[in-house]
Every structure is written in C-alpha cells, then in structure tokens.
Protein backbone atom coordinates (compact mmCIF):
# COMPACT_ATOMS: atom_id res chain seq x y z
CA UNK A 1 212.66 289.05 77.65
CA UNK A 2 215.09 286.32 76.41
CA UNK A 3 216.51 283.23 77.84
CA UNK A 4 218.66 280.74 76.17
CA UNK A 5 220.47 277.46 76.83
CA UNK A 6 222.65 275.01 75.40
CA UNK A 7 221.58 271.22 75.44
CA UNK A 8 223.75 268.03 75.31
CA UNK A 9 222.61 266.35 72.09
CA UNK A 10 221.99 263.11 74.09
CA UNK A 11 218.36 261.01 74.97
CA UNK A 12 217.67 263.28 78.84
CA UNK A 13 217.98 266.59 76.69
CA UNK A 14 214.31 266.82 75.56
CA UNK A 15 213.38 266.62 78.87
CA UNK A 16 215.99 269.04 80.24
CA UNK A 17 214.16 271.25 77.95
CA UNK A 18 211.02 270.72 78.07
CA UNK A 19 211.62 271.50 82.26
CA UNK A 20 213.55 274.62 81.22
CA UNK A 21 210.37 275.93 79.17
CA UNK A 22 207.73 275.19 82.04
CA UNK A 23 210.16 276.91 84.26
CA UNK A 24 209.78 279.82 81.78
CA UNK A 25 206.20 279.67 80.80
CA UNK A 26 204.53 278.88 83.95
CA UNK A 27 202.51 282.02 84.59
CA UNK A 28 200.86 281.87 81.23
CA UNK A 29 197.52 278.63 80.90
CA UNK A 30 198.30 275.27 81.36
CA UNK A 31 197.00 274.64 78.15
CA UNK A 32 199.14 277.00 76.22
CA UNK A 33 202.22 275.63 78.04
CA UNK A 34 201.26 272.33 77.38
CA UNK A 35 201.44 272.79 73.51
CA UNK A 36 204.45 274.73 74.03
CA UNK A 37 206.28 272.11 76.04
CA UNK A 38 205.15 269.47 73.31
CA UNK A 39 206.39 271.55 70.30
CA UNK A 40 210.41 271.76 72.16
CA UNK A 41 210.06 268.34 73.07
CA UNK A 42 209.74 267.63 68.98
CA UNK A 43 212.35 270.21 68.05
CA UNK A 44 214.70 268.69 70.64
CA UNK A 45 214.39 265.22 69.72
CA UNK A 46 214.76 266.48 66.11
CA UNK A 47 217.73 268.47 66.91
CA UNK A 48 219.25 264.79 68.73
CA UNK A 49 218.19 262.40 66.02
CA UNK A 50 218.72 264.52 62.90
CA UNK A 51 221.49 267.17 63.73
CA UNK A 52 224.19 265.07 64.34
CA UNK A 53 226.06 267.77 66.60
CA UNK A 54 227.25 267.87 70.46
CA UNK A 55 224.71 270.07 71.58
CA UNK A 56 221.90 272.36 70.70
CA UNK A 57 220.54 275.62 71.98
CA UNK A 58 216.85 276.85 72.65
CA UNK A 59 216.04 279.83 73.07
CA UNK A 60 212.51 281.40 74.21
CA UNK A 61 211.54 285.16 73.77
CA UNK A 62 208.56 286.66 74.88
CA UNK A 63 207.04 290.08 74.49
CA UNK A 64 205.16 292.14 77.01
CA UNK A 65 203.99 289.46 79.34
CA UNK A 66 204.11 286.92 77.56
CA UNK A 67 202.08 288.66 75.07
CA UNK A 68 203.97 286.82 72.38
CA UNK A 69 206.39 283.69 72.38
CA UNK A 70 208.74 282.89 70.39
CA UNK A 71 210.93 279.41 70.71
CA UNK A 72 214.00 278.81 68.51
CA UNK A 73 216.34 275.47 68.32
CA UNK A 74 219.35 275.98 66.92
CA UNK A 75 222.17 273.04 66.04
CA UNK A 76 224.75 273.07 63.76
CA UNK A 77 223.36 271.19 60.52
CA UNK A 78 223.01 272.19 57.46
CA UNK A 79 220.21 269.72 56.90
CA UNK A 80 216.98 271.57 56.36
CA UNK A 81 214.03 270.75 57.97
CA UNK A 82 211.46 268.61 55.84
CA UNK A 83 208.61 266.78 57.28
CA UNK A 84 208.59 263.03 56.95
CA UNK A 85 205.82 260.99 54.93
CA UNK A 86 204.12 258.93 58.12
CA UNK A 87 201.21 257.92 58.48
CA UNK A 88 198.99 259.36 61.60
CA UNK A 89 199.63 256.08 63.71
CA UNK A 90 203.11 256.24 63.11
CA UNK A 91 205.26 256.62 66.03
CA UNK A 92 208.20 258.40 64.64
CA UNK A 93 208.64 261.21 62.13
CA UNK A 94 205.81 263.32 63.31
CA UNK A 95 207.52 266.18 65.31
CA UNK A 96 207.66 268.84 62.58
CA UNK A 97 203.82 268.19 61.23
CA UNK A 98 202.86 268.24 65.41
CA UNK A 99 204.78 272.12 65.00
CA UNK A 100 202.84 272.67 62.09
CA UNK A 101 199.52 271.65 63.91
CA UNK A 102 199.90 273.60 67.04
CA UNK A 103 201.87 276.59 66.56
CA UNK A 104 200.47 280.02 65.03
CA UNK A 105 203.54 280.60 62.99
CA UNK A 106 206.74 278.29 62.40
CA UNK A 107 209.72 277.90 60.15
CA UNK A 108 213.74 277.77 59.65
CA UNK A 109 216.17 280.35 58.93
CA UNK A 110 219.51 279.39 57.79
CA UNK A 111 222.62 281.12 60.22
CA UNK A 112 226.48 280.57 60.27
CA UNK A 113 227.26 277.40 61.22
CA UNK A 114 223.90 275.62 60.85
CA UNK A 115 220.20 276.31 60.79
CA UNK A 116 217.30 277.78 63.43
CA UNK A 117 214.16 275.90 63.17
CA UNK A 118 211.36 278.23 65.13
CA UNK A 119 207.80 278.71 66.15
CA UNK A 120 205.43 281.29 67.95
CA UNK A 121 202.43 281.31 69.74
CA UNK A 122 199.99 283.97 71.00
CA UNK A 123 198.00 284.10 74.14
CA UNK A 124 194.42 285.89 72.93
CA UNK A 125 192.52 287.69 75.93
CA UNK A 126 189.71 285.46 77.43
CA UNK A 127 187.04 288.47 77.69
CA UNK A 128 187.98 288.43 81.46
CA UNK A 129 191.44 289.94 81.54
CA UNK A 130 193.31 286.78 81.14
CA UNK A 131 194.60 284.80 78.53
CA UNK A 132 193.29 281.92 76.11
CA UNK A 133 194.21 280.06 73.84
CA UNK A 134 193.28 281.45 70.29
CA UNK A 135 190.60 279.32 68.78
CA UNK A 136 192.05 276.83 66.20
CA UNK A 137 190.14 278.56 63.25
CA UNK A 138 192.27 281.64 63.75
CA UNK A 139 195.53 280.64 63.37
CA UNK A 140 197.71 282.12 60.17
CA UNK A 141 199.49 280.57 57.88
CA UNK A 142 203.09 280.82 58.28
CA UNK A 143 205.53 283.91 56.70
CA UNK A 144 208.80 282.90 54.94
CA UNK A 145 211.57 284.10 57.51
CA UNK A 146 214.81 285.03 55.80
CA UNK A 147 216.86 282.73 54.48
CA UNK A 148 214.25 280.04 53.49
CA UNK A 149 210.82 279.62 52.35
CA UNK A 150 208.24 279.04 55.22
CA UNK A 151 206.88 275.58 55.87
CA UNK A 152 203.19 274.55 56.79
C-alpha cells in the first residue's frame, strides 16, 4: 500500500505529518511508530528550513502488513542532503544523523524538479507472532539508491 500527501512548507507542517504517519502506522508497536514519527518529524523540519519551496510531499509505503516501511520526503531543492557538524547537545542540525541512528536503511535520490530524501524500517517477528523491533546490532548499513551515493 501507498499513501501520499502534500505539506505546506510552514512551522504546523511537521506536526501535520507526524499525525498523518500515526494515522498510518498505528497497528504496527508503539515503539516502532515512535521512531518512525521522530524520523518525518526531522525530514519535515528539514524539508521547511532547508528546501526553501511552498510545500513538500511524504509519502509512506508499506509491504505485506506492514512487513516493510518505507517513508519518502520529497521538495523541490536541488540542495543535497549533508549532515551538519553539531555537537550531541546541540539543539539544531541533528535531524539527518537522528535518520541515520534509527532507521535500517536511508538515503536521497535525485528526481525532476528536486530531490527525495528516504528511509525504511522493518518490523522483525517477536517469537510470538507479532512484531518487534529488530535489535540495534542488526541493522545494515545503507545501499546507494540511484542517483546518489548512500549516506550513513
């Protein structure tokens, strides 16, 4: 299944769609939502802050149910994503490193008329026929999509 939507590039829109994700993802953990809903909330705020466009659009894919899920942001700069030099107390410039923490696999693709920053996660099964969150020790490194080398 996919869903997308278009975001106002304005200060309510990382909440709009961090609401429009729970709405989404509620069956799966609260946990696994959780880090979901924090890794949009980053892309979002990226996409308002460094974009410099009218809007933005996420969209959120999963496979099976909710086997797999996959979140894209799309705007319309050129600007490629590159994670700022903060420090750990710092309280800006974080967002893409908090990606890089959380998610299995993330990077950027360039497309017409800008660029798609995106991530994935994967539910693993609990031993009990529900779903977990994979352990931190068995997360992969990320692939290069097309059009750009991968970040970690």
């Amino acid at each position: 299944m996919q869903w997308a939507e278009t975001f106002a590039a304005d200060p309510h829109s990382a909440s709009r769609a961090r609401q429009f994700v729970r709405r989404l993802l509620g069956e799966l953990p609260d946990e696994l939502v959780a880090r979901v809903v924090l890794m949009v909330s980053e892309l979002a705020t990226n996409a308002v802050q460094h974009a410099g466009g009218d809007a933005f659009e996420l969209r959120v894919a999963t496979q099976g149910r909710h086997d797999h899920v996959r979140i894209e942001a799309r705007d319309s700069s050129d600007l490629l994503p590159a994670p700022a030099h903060t420090s750990t107390g710092a309280g800006h410039g974080r967002g893409l490193h908090i990606v890089r923490q959380l998610a299995e696999r993330w990077g950027w693709e360039r497309v017409p008329g800008g660029k798609v920053i995106w991530f994935e996660v994967q539910p693993c099964d609990d031993g009990d026929g529900g779903t977990a969150l994979p352990p931190a020790d068995s997360r992969y490194r990320p692939t290069a999509p097309s059009g750009g080398p991968a970040r970690s």
